[in-house]
Protein backbone atom coordinates (compact mmCIF):
# COMPACT_ATOMS: atom_id res chain seq x y z
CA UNK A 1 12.25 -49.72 42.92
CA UNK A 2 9.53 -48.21 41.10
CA UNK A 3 6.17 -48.31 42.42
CA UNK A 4 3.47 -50.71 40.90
CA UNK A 5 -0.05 -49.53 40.03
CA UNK A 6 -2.88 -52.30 39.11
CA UNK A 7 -5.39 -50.68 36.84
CA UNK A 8 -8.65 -51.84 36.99
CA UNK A 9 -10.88 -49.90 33.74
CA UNK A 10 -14.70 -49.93 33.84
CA UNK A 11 -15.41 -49.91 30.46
CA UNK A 12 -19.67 -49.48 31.40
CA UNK A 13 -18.29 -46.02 33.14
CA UNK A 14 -16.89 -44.47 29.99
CA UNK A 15 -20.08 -45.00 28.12
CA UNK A 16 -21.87 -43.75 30.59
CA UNK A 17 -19.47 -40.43 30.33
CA UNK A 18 -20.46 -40.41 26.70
CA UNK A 19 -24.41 -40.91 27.47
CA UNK A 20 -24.49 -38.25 30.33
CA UNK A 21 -22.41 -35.62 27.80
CA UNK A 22 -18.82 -36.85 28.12
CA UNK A 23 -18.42 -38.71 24.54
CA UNK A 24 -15.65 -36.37 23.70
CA UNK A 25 -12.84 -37.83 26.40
CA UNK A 26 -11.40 -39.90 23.95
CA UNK A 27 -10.29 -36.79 21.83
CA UNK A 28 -7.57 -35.70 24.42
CA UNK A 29 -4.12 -36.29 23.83
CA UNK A 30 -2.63 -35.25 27.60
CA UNK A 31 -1.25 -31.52 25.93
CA UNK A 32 -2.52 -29.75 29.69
CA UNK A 33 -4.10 -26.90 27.64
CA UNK A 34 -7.17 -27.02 30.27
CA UNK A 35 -4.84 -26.68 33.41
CA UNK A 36 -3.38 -24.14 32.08
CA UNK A 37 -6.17 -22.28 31.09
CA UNK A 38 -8.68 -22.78 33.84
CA UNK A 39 -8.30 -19.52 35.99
CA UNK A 40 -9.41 -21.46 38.94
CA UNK A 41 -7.35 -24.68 39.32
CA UNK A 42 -5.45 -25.12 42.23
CA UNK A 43 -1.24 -24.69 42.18
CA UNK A 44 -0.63 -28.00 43.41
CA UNK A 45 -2.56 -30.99 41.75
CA UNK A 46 -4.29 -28.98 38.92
CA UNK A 47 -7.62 -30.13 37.43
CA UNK A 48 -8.78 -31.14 34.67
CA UNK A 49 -6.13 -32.92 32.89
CA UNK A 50 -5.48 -35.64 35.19
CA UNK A 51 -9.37 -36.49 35.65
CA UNK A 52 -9.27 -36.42 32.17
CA UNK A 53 -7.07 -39.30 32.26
CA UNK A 54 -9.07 -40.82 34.58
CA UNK A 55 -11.86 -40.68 32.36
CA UNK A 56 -10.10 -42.28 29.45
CA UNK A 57 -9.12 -45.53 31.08
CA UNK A 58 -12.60 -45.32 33.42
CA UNK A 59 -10.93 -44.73 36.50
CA UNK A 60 -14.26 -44.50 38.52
CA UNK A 61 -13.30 -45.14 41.76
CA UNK A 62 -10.30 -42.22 41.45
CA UNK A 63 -13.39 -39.64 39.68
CA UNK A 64 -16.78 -40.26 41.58
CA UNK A 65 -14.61 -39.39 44.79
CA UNK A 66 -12.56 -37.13 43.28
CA UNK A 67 -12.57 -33.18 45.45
CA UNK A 68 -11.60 -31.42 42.27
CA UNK A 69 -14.70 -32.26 39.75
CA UNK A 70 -16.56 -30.27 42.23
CA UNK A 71 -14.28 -26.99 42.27
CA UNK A 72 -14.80 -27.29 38.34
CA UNK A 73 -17.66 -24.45 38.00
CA UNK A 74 -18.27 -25.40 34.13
CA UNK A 75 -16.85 -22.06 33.01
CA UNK A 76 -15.77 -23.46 29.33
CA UNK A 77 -12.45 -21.80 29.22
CA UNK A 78 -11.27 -25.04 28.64
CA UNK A 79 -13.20 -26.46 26.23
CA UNK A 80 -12.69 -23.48 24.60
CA UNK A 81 -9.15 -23.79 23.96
CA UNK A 82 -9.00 -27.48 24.30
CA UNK A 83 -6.70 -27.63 20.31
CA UNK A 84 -8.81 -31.56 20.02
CA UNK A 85 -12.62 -30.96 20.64
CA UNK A 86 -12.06 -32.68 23.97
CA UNK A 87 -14.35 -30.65 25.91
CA UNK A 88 -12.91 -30.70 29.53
CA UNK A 89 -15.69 -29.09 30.90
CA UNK A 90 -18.59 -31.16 29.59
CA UNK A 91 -16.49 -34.53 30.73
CA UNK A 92 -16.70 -33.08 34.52
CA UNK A 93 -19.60 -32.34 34.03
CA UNK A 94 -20.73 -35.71 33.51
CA UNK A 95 -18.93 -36.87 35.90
CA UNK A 96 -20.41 -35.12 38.57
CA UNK A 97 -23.97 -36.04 37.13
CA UNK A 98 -22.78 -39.34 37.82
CA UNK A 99 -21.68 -38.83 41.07
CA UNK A 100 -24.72 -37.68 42.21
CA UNK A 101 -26.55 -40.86 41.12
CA UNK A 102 -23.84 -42.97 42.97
CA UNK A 103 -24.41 -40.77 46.68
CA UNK A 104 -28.05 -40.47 46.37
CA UNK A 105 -29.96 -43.62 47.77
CA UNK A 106 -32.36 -45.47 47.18
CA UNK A 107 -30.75 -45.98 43.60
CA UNK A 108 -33.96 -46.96 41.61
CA UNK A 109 -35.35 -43.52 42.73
CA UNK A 110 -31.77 -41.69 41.22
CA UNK A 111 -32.60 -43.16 37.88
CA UNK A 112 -36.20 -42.54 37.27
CA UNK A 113 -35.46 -39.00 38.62
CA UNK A 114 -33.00 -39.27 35.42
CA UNK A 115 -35.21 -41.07 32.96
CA UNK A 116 -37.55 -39.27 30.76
CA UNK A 117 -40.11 -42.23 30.35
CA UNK A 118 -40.32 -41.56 34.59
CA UNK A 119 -41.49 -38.12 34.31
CA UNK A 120 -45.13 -38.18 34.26
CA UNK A 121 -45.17 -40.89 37.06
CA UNK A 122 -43.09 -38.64 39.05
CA UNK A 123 -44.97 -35.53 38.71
CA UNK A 124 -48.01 -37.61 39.04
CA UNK A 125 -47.21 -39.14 42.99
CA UNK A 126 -47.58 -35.33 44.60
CA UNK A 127 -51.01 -35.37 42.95
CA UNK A 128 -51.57 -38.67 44.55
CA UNK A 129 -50.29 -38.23 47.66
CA UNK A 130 -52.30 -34.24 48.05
CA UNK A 131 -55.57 -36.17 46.91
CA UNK A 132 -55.56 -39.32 49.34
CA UNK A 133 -54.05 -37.10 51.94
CA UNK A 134 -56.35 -34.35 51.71
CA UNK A 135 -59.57 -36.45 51.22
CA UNK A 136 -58.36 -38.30 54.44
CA UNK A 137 -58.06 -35.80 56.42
CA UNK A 138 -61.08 -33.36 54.80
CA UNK A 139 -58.07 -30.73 54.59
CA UNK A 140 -59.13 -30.25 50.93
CA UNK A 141 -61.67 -28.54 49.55
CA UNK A 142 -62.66 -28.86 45.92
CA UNK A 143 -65.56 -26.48 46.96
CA UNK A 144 -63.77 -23.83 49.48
CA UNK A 145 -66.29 -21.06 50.32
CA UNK A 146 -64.53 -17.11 50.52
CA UNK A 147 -62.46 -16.47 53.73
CA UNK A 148 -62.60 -13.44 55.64
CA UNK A 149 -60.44 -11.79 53.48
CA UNK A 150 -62.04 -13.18 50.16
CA UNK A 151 -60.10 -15.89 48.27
CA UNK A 152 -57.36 -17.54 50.30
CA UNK A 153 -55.40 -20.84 49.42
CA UNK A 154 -55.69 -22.24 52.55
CA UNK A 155 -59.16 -22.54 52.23
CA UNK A 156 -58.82 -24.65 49.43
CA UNK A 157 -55.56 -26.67 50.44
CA UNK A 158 -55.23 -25.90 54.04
CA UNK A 159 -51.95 -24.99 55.30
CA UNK A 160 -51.85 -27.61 57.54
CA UNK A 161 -52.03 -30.31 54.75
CA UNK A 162 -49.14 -28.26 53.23
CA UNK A 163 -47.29 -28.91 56.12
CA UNK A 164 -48.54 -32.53 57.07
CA UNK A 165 -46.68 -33.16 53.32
CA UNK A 166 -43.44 -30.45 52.97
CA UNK A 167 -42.12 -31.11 56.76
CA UNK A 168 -41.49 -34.40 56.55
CA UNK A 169 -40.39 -33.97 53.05
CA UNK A 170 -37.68 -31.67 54.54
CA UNK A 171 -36.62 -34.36 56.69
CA UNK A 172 -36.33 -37.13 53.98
CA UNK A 173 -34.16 -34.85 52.06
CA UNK A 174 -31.90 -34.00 54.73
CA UNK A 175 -31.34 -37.40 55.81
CA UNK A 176 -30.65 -38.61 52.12
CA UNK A 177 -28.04 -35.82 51.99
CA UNK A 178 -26.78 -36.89 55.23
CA UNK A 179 -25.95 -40.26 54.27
CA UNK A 180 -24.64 -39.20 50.68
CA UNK A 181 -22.30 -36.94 52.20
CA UNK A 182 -21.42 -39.26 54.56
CA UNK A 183 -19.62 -41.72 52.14
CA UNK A 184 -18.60 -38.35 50.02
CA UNK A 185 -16.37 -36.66 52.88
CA UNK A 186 -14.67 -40.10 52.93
CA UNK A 187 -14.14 -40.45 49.16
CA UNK A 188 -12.85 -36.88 49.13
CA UNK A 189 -10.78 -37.24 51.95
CA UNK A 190 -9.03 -40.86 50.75
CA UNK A 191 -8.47 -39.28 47.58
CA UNK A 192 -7.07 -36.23 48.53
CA UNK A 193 -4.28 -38.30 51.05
CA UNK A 194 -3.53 -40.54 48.46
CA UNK A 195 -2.71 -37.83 45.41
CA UNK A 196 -0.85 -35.74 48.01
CA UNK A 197 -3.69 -32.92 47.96
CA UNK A 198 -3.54 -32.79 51.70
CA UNK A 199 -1.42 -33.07 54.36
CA UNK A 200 -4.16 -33.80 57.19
CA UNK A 201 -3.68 -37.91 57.34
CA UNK A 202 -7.04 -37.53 59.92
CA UNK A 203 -10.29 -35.45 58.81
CA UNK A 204 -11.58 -33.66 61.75
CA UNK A 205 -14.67 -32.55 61.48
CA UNK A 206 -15.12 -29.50 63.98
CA UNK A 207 -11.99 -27.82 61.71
CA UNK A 208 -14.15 -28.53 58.19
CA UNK A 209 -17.16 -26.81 59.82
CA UNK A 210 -15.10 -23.64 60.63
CA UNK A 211 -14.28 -23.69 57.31
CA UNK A 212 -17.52 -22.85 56.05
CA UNK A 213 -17.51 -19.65 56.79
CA UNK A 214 -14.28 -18.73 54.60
CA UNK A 215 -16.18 -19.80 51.23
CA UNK A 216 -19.92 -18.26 51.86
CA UNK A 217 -18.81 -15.33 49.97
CA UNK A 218 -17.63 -16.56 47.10
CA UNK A 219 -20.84 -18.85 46.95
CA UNK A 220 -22.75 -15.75 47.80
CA UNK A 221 -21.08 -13.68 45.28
CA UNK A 222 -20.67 -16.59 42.64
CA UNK A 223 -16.69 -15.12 42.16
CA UNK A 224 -15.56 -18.15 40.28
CA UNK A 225 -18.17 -17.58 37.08
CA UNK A 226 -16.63 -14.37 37.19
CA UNK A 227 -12.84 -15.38 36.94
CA UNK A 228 -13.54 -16.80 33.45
CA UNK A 229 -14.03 -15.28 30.30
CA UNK A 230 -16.08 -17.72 27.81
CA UNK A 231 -19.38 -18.09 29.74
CA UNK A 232 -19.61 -14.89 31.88
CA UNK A 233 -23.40 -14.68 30.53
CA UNK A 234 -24.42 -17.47 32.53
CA UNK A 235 -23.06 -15.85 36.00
CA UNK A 236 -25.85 -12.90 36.12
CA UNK A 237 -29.07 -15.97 35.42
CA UNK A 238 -27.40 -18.10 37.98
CA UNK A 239 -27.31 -15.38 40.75
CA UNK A 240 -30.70 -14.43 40.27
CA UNK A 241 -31.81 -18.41 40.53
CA UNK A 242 -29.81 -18.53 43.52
CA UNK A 243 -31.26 -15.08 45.21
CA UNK A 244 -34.39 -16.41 44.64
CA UNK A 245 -34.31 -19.20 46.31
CA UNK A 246 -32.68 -17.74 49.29
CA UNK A 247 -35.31 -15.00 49.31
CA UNK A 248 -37.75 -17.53 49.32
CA UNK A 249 -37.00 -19.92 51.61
CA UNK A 250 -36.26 -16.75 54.30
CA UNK A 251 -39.72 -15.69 53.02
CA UNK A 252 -41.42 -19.01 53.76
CA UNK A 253 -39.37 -19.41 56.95
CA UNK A 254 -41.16 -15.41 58.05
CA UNK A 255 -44.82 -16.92 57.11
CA UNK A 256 -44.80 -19.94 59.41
CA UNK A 257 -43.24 -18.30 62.13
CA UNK A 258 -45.97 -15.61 61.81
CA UNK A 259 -48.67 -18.30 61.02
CA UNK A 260 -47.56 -20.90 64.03
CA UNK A 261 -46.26 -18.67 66.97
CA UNK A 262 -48.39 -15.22 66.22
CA UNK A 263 -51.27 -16.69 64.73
CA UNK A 264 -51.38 -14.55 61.76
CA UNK A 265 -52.94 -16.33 59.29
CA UNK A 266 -53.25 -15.12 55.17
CA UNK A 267 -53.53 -13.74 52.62
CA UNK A 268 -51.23 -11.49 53.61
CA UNK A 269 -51.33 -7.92 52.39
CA UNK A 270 -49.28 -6.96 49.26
CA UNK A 271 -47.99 -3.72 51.37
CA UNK A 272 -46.19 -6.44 53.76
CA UNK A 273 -42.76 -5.61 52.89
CA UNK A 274 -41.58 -9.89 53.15
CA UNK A 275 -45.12 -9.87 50.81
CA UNK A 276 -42.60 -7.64 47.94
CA UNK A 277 -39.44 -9.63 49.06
CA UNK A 278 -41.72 -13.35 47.96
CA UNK A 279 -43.13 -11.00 44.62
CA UNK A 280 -39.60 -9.73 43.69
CA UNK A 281 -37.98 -13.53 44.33
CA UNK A 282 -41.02 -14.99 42.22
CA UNK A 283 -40.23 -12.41 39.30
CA UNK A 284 -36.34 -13.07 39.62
CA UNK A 285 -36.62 -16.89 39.57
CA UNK A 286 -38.46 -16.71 36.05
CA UNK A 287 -36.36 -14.12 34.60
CA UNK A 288 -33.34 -16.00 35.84
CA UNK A 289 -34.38 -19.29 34.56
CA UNK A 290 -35.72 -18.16 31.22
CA UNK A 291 -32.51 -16.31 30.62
CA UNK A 292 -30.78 -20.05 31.07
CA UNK A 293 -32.66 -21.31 28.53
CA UNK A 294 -31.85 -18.95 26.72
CA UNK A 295 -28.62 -19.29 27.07
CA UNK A 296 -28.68 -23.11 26.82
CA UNK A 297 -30.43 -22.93 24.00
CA UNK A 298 -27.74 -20.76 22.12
CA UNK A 299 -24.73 -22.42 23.25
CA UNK A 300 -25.55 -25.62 20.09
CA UNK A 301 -22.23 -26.42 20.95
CA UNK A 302 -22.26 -27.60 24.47
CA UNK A 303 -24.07 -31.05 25.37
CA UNK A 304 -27.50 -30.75 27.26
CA UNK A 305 -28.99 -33.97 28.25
CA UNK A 306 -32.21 -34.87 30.05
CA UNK A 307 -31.00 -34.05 33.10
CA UNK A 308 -30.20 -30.14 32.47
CA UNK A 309 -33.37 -29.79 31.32
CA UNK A 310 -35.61 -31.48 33.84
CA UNK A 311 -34.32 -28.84 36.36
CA UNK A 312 -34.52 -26.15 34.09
CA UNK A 313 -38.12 -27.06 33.54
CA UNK A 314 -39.34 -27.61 37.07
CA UNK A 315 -37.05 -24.09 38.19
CA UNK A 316 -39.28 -21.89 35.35
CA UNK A 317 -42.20 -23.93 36.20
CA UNK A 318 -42.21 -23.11 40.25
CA UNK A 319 -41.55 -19.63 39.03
CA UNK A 320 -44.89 -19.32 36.35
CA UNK A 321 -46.85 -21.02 38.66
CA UNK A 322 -46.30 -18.97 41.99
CA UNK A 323 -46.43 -15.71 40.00
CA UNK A 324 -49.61 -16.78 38.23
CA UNK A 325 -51.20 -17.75 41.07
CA UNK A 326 -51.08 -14.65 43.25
CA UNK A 327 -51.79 -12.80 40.24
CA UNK A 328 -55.16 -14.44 39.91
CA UNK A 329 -55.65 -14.49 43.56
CA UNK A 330 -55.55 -10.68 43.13
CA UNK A 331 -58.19 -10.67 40.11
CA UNK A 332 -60.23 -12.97 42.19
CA UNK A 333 -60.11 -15.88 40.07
CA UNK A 334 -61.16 -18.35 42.59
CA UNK A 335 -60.99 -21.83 40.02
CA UNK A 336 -58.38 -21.01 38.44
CA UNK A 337 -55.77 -19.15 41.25
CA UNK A 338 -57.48 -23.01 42.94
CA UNK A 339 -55.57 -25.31 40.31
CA UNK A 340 -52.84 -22.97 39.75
CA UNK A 341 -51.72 -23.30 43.45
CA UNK A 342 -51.97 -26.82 43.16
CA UNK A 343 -49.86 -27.70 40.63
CA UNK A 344 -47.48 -24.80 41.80
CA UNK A 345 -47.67 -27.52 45.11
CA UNK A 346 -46.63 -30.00 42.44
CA UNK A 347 -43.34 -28.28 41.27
CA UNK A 348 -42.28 -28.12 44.49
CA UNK A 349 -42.93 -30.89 45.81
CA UNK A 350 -40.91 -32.50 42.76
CA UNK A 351 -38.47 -29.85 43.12
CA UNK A 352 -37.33 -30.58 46.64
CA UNK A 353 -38.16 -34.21 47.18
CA UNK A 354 -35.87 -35.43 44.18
CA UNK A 355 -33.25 -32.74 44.73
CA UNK A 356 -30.76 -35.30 46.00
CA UNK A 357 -31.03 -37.26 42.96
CA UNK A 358 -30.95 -34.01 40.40
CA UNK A 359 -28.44 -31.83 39.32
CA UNK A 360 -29.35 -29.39 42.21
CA UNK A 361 -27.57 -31.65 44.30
CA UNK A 362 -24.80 -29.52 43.00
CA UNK A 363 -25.33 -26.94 45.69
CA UNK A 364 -24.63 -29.43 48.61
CA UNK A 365 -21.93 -31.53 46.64
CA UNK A 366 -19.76 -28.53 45.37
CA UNK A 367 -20.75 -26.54 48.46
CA UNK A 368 -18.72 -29.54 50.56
CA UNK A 369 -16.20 -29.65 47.83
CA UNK A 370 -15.32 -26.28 48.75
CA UNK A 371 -15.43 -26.10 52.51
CA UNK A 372 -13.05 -29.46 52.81
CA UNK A 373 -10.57 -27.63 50.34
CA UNK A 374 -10.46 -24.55 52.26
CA UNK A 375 -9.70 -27.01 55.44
CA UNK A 376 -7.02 -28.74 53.71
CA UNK A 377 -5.13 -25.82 53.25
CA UNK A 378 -4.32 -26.70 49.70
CA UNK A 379 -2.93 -23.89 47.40
């Protein structure tokens, strides 16, 4: 006897699609012109025709814990050469927009990270909480006299406040993740038995983590971009974005070792050669960024919604504002190197503290994505 299959549409999930950039789904006619063409679908259980299905009747349960939206890198080959203006592409990419809202708690925080009317409130609680913090604690100084080695930051907004603030931020974000992820290995995993993507009935978790190693390159290398032909431009922006950002974070990771266990405090001199690794990362972040703009801005065709350009914005922005504010620190342009470095604070504070909730989240989602399909053996 045939099997049975109760379908259960949310109708309040399909206009979502259409709000976050999916309002073309209802185009498709089920012709599998986008499996076919995407160079990096899997052999068995090919995306994106049947989440395009999904889509259609508002299948969320089978999407937002769907594995394959995530090995979806946004290429546009199918879109492309979709023959009904469905856009494949931009309909997974909504999806995973909305994914991340539905992992990231607390939920009211997900959508005034995603609302537009939110943004000045949000850029506006670092200021608060750097203010009442500093004042507090007299670890800010409107009125910093010159250090020993003339201007330095720290006299203005000591490096201890910076830390007070951006450690425990590090901690909120990791535990956010942690329970997001949590409930997303699940999803993944329930999906994956029940579409016959796996074989492994039990996820063990010791045999997902030695799986990690067997993707870093091609994250590293960004390999998929290059497999496809219609967007190729974007692959050289989004490895210099991604560079940076590992250059940086090794770079910041060098300072506080060498502030905290050798005591060497800053400014530190330009001829420091992790002093040109943080200049070059700076330069590549806002050449990287600008370029996708550029880019963005060019491709009229393709949907951009709030959400693309709120990271955008606050990427190019903690770019400009580092940059500008060593530059200054070098003319000795005390005021103004002052407010630069404190709303370069402000960028990334919002950067990193609402990165669950953005579309960086992509980086841990699709990061997963790819380290439990490497596990699961799937061809």
């Amino acid at each position: 006897m045939t099997d049975k299959y109760i379908l259960e549409p949310d109708i309040s999930f399909i206009k979502e699609m259409g709000r976050l950039g999916g309002d073309t789904l209802k185009k498709c006619f089920q012709c599998a012109t986008c499996s076919v063409a995407c160079p990096i679908s899997p052999d068995t259980k090919p995306f994106p025709r049947k989440e395009m299905v999904a889509a259609s009747w508002g299948l969320k349960d089978r999407l937002v814990g769907n594995l394959d939206i995530w090995l979806c890198h946004h290429c546009g080959d199918c879109t492309t050469l979709c023959p009904r203006g469905a856009k494949p592409g931009d309909v997974l990419g909504a999806v995973r927009s909305y994914a991340i809202a539905e992992y990231a708690v607390p939920k009211s925080l997900g959508k005034a990270v995603n609302d537009p009317k939110k943004l000045p409130i949000l850029m506006g609680i670092p200021v608060v909480i750097f203010i009442v913090l500093g004042l507090i604690t007299g670890l800010l100084d409107f009125t910093p006299s010159l250090g020993e080695h003339g201007i330095a930051h720290a006299q203005f907004f000591s490096t201890w406040l910076v830390d007070m603030i951006f450690v425990p931020l590090a901690i909120w974000v990791v535990v956010i993740f942690a329970l997001g992820l949590k409930r997303f290995v699940a999803d993944i995993h329930e999906n994956a038995v029940l579409e016959g993507k796996t074989d492994k009935k039990e996820f063990e978790i010791m045999g997902f983590i030695k799986a990690i190693p067997g993707i870093l390159p091609t994250i590293l290398k960004h390999d998929k971009f290059s497999e496809c032909s219609e967007n190729k431009d974007r692959a050289t922006p989004h490895l210099m974005v991604f560079w940076s950002f590992v250059a940086l974070f090794i770079v910041t990771n060098v300072f506080f070792v060498a502030l905290y266990v050798f005591q060497q405090h800053g400014p530190y001199s330009q001829l420091n050669p992790v002093k040109w690794l943080a200049n070059a990362a700076g330069v590549a972040l806002i050449i990287g960024s600008a370029l996708m703009i550029k880019n963005r801005l060019a491709k009229k065709d393709q949907p951009s919604t709030y959400k693309d350009w709120y990271l955008l914005g606050l990427v190019f922005g903690l770019g400009v504002t580092g940059i500008v504010t060593e530059a200054t620190r070098l003319a000795g342009m005390a005021g103004v190197t002052y407010a630069m470095y404190f709303i370069h604070l402000v960028f990334v504070f919002n950067l990193f503290a609402f990165l669950p909730f953005s579309k960086l989240a992509h980086l841990v989602y699709r990061t997963v994505a790819m380290a439990y399909n490497e596990w699961s053996e799937r061809k």
